[in-house]
N, C-alpha and C. Protein backbone atom coordinates (compact mmCIF):
# COMPACT_ATOMS: atom_id res chain seq x y z
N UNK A 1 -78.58 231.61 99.71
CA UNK A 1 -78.47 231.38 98.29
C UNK A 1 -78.10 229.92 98.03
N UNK A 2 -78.95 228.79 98.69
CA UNK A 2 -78.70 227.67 98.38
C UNK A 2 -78.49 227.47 96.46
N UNK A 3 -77.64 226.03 96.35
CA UNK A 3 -76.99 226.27 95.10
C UNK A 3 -76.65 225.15 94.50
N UNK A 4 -76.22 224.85 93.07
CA UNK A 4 -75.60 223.74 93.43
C UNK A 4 -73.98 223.51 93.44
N UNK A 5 -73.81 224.38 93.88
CA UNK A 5 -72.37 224.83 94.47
C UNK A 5 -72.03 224.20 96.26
N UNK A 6 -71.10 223.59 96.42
CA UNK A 6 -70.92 222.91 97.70
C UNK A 6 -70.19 224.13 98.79
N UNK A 7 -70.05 223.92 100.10
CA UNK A 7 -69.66 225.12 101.06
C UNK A 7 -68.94 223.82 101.97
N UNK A 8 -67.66 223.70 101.81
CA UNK A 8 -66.96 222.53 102.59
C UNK A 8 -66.38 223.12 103.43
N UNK A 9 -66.98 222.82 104.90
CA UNK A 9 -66.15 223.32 106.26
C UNK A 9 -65.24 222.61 106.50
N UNK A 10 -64.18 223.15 107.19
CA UNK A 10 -63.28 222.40 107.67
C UNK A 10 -62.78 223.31 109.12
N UNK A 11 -62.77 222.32 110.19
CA UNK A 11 -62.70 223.05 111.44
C UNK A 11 -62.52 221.69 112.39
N UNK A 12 -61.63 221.81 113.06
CA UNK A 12 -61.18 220.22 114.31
C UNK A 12 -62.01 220.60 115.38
N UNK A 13 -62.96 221.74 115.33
CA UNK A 13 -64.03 221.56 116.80
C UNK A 13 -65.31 221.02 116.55
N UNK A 14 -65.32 220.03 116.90
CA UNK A 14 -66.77 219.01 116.66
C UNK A 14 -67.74 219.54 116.49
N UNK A 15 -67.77 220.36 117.93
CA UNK A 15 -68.50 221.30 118.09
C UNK A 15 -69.20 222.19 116.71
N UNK A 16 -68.51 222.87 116.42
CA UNK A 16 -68.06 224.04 115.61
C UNK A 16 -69.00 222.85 114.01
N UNK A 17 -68.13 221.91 113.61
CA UNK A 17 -68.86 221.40 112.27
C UNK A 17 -70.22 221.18 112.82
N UNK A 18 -70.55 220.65 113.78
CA UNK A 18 -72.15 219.93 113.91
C UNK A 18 -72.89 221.57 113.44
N UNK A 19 -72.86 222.75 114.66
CA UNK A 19 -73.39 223.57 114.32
C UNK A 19 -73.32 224.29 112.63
N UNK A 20 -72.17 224.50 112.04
CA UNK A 20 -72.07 224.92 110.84
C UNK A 20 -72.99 223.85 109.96
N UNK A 21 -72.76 222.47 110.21
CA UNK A 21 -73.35 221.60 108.98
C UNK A 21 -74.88 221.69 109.26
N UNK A 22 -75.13 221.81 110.53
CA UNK A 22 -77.26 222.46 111.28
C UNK A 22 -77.49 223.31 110.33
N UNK A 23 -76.88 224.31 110.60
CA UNK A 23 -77.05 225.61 109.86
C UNK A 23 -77.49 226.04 108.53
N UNK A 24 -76.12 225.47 108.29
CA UNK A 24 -76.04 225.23 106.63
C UNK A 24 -77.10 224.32 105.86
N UNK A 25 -77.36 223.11 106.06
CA UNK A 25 -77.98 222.48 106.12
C UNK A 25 -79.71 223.15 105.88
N UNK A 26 -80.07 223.06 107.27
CA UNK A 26 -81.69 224.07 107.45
C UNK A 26 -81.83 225.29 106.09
N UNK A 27 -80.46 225.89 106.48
CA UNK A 27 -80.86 226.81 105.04
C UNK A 27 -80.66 226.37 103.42
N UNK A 28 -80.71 224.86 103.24
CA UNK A 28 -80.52 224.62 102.25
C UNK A 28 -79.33 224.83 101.26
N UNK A 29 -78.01 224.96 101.58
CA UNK A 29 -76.53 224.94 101.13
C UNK A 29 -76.56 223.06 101.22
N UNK A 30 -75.73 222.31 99.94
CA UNK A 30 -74.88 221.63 100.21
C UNK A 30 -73.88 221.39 100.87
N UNK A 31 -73.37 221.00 101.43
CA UNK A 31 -72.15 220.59 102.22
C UNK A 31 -71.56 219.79 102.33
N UNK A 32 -70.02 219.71 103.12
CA UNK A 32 -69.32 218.75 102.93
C UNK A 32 -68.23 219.36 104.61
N UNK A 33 -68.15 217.95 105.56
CA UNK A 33 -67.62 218.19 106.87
C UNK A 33 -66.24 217.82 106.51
N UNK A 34 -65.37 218.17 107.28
CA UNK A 34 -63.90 217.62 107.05
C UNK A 34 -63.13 218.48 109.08
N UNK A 35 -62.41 217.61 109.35
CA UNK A 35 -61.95 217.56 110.41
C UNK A 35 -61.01 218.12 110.29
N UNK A 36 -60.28 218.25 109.55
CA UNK A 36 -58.78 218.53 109.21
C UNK A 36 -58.18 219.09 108.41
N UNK A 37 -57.36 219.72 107.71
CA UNK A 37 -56.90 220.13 106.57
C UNK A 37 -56.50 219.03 105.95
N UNK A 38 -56.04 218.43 106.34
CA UNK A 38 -55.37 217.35 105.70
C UNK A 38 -56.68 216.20 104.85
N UNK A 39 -57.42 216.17 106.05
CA UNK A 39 -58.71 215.33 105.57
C UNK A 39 -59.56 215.58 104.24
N UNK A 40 -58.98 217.48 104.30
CA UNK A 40 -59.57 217.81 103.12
C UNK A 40 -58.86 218.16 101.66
N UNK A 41 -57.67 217.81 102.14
CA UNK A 41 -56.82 217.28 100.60
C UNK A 41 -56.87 216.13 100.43
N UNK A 42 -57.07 215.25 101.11
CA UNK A 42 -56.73 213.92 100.87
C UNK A 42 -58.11 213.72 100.32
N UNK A 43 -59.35 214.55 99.81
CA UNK A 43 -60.33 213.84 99.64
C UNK A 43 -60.80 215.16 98.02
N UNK A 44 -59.99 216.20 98.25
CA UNK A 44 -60.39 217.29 96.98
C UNK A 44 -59.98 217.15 95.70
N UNK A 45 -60.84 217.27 95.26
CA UNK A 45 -60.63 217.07 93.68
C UNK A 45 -60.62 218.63 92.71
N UNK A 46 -60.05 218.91 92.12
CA UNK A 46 -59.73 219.92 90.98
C UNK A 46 -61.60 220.39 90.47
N UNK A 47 -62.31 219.59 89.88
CA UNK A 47 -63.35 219.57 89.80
C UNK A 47 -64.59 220.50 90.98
N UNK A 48 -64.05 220.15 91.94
CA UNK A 48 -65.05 220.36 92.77
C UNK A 48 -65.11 222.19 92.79
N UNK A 49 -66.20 222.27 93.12
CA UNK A 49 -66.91 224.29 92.80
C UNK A 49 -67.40 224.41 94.32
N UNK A 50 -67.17 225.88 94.97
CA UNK A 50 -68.00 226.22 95.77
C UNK A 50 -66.94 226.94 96.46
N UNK A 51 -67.30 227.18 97.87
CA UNK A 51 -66.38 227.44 99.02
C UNK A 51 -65.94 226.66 99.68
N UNK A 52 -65.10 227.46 100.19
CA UNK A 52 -64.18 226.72 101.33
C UNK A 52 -64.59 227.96 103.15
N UNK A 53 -64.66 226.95 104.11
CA UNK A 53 -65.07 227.57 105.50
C UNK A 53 -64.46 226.98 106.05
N UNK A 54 -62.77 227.18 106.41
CA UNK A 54 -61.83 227.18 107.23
C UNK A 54 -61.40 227.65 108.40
N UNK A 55 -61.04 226.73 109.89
CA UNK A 55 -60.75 227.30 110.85
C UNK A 55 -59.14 228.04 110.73
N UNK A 56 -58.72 229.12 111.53
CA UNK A 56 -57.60 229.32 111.12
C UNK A 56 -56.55 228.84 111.71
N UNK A 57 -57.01 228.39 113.13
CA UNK A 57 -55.83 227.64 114.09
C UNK A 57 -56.49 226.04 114.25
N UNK A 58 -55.65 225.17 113.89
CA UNK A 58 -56.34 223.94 114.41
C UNK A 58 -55.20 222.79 114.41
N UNK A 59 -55.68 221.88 115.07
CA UNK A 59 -54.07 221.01 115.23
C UNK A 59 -54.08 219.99 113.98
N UNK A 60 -52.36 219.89 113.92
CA UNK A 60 -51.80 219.77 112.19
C UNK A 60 -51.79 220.80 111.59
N UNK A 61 -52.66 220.46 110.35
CA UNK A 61 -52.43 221.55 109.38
C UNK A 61 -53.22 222.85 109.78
N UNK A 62 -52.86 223.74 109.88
CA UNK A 62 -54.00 225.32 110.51
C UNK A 62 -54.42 225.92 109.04
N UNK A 63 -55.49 226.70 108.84
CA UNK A 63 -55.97 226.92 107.33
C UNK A 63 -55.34 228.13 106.79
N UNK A 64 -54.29 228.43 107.32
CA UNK A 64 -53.63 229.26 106.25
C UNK A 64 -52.61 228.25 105.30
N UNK A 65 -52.20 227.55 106.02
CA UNK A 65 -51.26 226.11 105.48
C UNK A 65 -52.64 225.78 104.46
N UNK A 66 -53.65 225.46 104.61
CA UNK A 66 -54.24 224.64 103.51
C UNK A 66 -54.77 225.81 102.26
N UNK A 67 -54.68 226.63 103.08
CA UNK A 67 -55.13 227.98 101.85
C UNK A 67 -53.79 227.95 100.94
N UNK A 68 -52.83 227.71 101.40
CA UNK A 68 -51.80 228.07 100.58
C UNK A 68 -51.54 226.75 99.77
N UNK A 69 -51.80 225.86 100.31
CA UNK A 69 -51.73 224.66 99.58
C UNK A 69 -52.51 224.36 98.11
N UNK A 70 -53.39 224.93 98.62
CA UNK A 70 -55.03 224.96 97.57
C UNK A 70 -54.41 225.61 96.63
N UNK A 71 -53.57 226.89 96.61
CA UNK A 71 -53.17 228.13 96.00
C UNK A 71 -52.26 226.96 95.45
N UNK A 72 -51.07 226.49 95.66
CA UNK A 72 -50.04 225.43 95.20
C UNK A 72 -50.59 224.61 94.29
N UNK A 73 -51.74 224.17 94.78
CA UNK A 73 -52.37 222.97 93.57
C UNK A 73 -53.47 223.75 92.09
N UNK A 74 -53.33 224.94 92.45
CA UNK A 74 -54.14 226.00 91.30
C UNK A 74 -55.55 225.90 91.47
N UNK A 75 -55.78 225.95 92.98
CA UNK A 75 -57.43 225.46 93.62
C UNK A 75 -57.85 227.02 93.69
N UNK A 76 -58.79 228.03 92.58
CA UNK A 76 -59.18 228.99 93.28
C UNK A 76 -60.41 229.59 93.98
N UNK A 77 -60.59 228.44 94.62
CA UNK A 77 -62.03 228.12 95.19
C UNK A 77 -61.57 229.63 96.33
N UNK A 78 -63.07 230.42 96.23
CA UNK A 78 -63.11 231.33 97.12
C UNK A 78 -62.87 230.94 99.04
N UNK A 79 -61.98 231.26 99.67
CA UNK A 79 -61.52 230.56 100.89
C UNK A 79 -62.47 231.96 101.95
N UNK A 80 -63.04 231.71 102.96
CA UNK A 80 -63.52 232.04 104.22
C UNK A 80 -63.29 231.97 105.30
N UNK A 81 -62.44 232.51 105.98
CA UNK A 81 -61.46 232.05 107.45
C UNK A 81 -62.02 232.36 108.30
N UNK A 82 -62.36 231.52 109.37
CA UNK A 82 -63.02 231.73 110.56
C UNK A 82 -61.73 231.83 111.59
N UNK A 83 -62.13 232.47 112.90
CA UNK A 83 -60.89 232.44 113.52
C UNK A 83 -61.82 232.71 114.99
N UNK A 84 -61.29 231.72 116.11
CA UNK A 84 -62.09 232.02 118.07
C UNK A 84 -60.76 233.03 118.57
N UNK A 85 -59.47 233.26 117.34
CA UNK A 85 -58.26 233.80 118.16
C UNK A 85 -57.68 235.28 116.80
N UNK A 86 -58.94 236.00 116.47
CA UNK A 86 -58.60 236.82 115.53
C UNK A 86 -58.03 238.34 115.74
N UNK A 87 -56.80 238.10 115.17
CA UNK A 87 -55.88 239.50 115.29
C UNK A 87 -55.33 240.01 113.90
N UNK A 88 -55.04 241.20 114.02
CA UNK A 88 -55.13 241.97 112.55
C UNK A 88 -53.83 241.49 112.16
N UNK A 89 -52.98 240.71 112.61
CA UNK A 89 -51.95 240.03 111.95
C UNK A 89 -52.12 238.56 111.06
N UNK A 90 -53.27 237.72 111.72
CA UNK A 90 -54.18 236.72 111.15
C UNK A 90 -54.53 237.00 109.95
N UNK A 91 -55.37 238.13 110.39
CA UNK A 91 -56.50 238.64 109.00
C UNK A 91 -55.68 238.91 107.99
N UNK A 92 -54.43 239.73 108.37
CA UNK A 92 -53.70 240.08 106.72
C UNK A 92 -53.16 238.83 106.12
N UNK A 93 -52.70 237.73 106.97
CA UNK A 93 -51.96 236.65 106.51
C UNK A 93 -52.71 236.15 105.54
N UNK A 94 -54.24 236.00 105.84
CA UNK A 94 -55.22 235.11 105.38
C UNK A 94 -55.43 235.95 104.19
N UNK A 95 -55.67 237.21 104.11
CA UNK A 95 -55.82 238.32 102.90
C UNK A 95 -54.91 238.14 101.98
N UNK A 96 -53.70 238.28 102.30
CA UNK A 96 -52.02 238.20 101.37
C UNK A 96 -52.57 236.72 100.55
N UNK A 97 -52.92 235.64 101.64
CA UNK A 97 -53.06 234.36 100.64
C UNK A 97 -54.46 233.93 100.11
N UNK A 98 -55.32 235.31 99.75
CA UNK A 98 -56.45 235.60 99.04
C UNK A 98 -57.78 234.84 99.31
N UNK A 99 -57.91 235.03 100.65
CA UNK A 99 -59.30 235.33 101.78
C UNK A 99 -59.95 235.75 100.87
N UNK A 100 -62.00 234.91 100.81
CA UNK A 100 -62.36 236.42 100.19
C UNK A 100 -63.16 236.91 101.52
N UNK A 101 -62.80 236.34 103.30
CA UNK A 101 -63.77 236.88 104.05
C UNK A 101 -63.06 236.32 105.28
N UNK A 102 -62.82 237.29 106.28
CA UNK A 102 -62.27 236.85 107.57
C UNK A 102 -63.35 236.63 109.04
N UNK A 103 -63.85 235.99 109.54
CA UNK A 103 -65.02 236.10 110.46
C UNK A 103 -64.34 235.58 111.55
N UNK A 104 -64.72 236.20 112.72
CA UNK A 104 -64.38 235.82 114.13
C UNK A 104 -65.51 234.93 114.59
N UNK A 105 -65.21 234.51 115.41
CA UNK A 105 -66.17 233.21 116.29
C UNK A 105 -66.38 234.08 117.69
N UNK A 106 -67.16 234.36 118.51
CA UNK A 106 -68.30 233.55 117.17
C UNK A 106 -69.15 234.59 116.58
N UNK A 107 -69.60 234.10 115.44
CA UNK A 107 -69.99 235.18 114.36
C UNK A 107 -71.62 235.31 114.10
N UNK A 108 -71.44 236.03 113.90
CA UNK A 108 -73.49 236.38 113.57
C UNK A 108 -73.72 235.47 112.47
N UNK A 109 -74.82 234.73 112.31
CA UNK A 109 -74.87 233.96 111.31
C UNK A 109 -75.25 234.65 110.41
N UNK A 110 -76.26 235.89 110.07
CA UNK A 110 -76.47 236.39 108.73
C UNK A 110 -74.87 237.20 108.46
N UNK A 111 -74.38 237.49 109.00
CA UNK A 111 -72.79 237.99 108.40
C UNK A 111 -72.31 236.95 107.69
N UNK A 112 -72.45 235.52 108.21
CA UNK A 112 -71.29 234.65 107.74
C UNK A 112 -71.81 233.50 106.28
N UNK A 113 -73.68 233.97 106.83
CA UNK A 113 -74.60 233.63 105.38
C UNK A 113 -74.06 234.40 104.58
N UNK A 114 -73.95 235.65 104.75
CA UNK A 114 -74.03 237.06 103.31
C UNK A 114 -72.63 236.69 103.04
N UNK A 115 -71.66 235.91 103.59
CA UNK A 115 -70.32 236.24 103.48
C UNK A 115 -70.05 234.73 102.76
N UNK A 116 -70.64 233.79 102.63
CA UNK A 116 -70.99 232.14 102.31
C UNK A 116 -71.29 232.75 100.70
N UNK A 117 -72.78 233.66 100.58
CA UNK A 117 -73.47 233.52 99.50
C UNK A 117 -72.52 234.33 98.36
N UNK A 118 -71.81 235.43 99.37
CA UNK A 118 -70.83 236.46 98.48
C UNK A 118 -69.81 235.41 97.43
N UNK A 119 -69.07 234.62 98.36
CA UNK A 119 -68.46 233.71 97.83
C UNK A 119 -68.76 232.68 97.04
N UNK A 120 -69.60 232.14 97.21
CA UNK A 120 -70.59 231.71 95.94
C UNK A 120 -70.73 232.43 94.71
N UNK A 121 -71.59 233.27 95.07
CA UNK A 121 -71.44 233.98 93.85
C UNK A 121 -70.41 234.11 93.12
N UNK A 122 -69.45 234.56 93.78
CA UNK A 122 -68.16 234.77 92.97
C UNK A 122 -67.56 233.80 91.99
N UNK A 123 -67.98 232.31 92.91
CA UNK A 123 -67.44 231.03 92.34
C UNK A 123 -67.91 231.05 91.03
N UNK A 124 -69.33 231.27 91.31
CA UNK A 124 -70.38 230.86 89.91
C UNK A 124 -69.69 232.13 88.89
N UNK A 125 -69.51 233.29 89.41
CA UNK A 125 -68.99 234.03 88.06
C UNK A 125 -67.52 233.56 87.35
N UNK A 126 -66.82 232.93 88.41
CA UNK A 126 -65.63 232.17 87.60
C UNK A 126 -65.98 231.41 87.27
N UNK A 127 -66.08 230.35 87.68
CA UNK A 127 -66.75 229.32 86.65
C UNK A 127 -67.62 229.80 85.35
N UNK A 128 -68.55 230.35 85.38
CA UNK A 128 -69.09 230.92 84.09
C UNK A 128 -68.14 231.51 83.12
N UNK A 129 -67.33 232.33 83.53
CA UNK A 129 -65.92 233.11 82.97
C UNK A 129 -64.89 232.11 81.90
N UNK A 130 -64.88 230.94 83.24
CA UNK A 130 -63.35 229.77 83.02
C UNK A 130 -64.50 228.41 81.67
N UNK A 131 -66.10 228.70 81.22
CA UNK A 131 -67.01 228.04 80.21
C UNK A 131 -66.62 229.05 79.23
N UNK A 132 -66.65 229.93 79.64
CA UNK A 132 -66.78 231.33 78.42
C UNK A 132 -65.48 231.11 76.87
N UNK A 133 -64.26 230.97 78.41
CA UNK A 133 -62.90 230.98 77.86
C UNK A 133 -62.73 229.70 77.16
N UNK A 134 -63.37 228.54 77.79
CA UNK A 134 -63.27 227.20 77.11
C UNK A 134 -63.58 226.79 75.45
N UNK A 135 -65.38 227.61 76.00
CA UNK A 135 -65.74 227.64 74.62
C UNK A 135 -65.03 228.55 73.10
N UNK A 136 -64.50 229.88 73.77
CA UNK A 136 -64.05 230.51 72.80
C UNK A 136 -62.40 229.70 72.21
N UNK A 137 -61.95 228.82 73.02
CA UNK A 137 -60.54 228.15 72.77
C UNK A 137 -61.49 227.15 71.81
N UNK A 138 -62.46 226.77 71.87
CA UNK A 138 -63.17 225.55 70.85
C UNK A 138 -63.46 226.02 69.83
N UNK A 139 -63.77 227.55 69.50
CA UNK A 139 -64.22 228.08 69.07
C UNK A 139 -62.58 228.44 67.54
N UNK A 140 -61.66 228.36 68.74
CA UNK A 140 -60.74 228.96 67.83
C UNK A 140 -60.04 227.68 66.76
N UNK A 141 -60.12 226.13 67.54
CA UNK A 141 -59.40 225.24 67.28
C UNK A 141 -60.00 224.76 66.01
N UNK A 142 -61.73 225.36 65.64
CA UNK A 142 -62.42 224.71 64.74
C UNK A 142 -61.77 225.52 63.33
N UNK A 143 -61.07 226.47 63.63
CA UNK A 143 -60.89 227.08 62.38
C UNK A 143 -60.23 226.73 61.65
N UNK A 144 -59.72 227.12 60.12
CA UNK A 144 -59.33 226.52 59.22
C UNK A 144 -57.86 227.43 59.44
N UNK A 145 -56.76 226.91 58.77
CA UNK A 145 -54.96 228.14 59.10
C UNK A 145 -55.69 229.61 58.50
N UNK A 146 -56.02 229.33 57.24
CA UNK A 146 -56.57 230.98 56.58
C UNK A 146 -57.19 231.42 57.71
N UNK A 147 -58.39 231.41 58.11
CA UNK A 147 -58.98 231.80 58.75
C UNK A 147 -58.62 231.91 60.31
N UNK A 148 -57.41 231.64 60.55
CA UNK A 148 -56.54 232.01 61.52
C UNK A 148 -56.22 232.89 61.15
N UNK A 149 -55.25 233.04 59.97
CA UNK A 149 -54.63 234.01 59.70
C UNK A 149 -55.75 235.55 59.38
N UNK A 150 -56.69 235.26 58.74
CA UNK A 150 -57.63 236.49 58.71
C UNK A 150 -57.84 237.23 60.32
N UNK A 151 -58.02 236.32 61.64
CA UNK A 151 -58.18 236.29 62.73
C UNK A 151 -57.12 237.16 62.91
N UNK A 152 -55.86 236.70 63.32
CA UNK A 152 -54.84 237.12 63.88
C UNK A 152 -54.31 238.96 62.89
N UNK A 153 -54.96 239.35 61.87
CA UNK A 153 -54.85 240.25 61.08
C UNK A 153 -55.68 241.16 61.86
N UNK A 154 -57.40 240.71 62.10
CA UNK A 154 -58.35 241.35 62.32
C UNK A 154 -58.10 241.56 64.03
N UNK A 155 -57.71 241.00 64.98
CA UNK A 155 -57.28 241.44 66.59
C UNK A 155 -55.91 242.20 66.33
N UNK A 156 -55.14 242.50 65.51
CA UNK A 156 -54.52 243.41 65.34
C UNK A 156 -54.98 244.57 65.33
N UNK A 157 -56.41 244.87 65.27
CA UNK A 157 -56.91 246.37 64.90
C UNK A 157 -56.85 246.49 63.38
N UNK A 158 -56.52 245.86 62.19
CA UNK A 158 -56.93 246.19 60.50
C UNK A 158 -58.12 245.84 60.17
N UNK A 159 -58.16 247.26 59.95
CA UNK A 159 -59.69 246.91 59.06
C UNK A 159 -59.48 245.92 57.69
N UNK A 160 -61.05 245.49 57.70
CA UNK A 160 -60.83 244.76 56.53
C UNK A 160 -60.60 244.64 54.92
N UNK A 161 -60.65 246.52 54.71
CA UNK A 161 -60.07 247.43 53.96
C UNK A 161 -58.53 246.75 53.43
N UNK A 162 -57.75 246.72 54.42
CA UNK A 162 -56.67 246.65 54.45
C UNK A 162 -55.60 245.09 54.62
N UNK A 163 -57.11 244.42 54.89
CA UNK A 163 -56.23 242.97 55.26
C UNK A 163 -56.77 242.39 54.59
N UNK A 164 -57.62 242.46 53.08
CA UNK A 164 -58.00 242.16 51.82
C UNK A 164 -56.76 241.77 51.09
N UNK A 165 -56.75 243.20 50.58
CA UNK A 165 -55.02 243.40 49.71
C UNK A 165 -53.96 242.37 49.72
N UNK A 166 -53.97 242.53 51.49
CA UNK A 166 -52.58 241.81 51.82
C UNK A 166 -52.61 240.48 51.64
N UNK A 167 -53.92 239.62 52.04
CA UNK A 167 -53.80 238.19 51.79
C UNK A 167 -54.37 237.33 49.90
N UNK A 168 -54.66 238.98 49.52
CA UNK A 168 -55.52 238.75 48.09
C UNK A 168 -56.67 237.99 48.08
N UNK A 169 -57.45 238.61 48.95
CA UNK A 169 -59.12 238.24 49.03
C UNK A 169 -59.92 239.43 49.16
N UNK A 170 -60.75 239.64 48.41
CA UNK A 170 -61.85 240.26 48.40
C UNK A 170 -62.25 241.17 50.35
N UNK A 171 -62.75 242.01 50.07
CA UNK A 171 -63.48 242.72 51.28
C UNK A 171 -64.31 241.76 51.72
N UNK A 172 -65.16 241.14 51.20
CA UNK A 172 -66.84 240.67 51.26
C UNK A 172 -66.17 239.24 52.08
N UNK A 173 -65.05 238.90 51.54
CA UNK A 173 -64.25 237.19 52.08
C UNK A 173 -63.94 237.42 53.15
N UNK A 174 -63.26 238.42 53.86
CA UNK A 174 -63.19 239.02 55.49
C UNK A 174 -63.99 239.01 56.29
């Protein structure tokens, strides 16, 4: 489900990025390599959309440290933990700090495609969600105080029967 949504690996085995960025790459995903956790705060921006494809043990920062970090800075980019050392104590850690996908190494690549595109998707429905909410806050700021106040009457549940009377306007003015 190439996109224009980015899929930023981060993994300290050379190894490990060349093949993921091949991969990714051939199938048409954007991307973005990073060595480090650290490499990849020091370079993320609030802005940026997509996934995250994190190793879970790596020297310095290991990606539950940067998952939680991301979580600290209000980053809720869908996170993907890869792991060559995966135990069901890993997996919950990574779950608790809201994994949306745990994969062992080494992993079938259509698992870790379907598990890339899942997360994507997801991104794109927040993001669409976090336009939705924007616009309706623009939506609210254009209004006039009355017409606040008619607002804040009418999400109460009153019909407009009833919230006529009270502000002394007509049915048809509601």
């Amino acid at each position: 489900m190439p996109s224009d949504l980015t899929v930023y690996v981060v993994d300290d085995d050379p190894s490990v990025r060349d093949a993921l960025g091949l991969l990714l790459g051939v199938r048409g995903y954007r991307t973005a390599i990073f060595a480090s956790g650290e490499d990849f705060l020091s370079a993320w921006r609030p802005e940026w959309a997509g996934c995250l494809l994190v190793d879970i043990r790596m020297a310095g920062m290991d990606g539950l440290t940067l998952q939680r970090e991301l979580g600290r800075r209000g980053c809720a980019i869908p996170v993907i933990v890869i792991s060559g050392h995966g135990d069901v104590a890993l997996a919950r850690q990574a779950f608790k700090a809201n994994a949306s996908d745990f994969l062992e190494k080494p992993f079938d690549h259509d698992k870790l495609l379907a598990a890339i595109d899942e997360a994507l998707s997801r991104e794109r429905e927040n993001r669409q969600r976090q336009r939705s909410r924007a616009s309706g806050l623009d939506s609210l700021r254009v209004l006039t105080p009355r017409e606040r106040e008619v607002m804040r009457l009418v999400v109460t549940g009153r019909h407009n029967r009833d919230i006529a009377p009270a502000l002394g306007i007509s049915v048809r003015t509601v």
